[in-house]
Protein backbone atom coordinates (compact mmCIF):
# COMPACT_ATOMS: atom_id res chain seq x y z
CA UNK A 1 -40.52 -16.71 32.67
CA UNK A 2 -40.90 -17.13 29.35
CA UNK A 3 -39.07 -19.18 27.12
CA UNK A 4 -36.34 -17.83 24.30
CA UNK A 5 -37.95 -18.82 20.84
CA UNK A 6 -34.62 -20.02 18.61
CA UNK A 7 -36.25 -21.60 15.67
CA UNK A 8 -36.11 -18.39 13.29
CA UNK A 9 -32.35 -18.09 14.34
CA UNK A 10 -31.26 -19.92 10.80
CA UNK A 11 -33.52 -17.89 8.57
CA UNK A 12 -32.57 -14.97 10.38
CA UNK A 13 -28.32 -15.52 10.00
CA UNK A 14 -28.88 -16.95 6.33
CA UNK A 15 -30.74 -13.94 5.16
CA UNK A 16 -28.10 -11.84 6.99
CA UNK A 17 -25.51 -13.58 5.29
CA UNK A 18 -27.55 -13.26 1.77
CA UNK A 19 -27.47 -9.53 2.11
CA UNK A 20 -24.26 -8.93 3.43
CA UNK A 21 -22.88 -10.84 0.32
CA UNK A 22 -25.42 -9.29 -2.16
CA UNK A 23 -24.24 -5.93 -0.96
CA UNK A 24 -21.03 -6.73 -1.44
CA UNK A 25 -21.36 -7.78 -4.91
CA UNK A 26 -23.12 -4.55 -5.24
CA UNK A 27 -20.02 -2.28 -3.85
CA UNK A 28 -18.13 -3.87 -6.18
CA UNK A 29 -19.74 -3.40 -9.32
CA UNK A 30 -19.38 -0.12 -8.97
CA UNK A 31 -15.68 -0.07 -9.30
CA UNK A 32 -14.00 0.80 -12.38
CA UNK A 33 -10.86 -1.10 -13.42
CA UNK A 34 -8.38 -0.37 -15.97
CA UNK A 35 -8.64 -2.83 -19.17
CA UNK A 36 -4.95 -2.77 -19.82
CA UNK A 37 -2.88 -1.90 -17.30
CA UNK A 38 0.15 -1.41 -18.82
CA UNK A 39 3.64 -0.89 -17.42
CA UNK A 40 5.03 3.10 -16.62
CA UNK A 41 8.06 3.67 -18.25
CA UNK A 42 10.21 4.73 -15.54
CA UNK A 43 13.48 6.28 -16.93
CA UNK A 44 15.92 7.85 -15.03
CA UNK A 45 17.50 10.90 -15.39
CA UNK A 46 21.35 11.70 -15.20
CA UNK A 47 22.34 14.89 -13.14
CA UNK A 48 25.36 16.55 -13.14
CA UNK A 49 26.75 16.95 -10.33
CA UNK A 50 29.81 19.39 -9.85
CA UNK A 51 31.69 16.83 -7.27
CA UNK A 52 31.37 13.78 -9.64
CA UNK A 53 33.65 15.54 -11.88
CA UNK A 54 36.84 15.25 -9.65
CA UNK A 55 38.42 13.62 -7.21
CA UNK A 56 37.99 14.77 -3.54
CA UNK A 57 38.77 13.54 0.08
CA UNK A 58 37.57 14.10 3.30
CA UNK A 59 39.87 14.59 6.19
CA UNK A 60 38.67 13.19 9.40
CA UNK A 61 39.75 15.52 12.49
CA UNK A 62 41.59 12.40 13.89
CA UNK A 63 43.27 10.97 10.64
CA UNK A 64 45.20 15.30 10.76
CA UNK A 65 48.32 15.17 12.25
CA UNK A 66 48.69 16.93 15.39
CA UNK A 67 49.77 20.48 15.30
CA UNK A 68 51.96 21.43 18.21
């Protein structure tokens, strides 16, 4: 039985690892960043709500007095 030849086994992994990182560098060339990023103003709007207007409470069934 013949033997397993391993002495191309380096060339073969570093010129896998040469392309994998080539292609890499590649990919990402082709994406585009922004120059400037700059921050969103994020403002926030005031609603009006009809229940901020006046004072409410909420009964809880078990806070009622008991009706007889």
């Amino acid at each position: 039985m013949p033997q397993l030849v391993t002495s191309t086994w380096p060339i073969i992994i570093l010129s896998m690892i040469l392309t994998l990182f080539i292609m890499l560098q590649l990919k990402t060339l082709k994406l585009v960043f922004p120059l400037n990023p700059a921050p969103k103003n994020m403002t926030t709007q005031k609603y009006n709500n009809p229940w901020e207007m006046k004072w409410t409470k909420i009964y809880s069934p078990l806070s009622l007095p008991l009706q007889s």
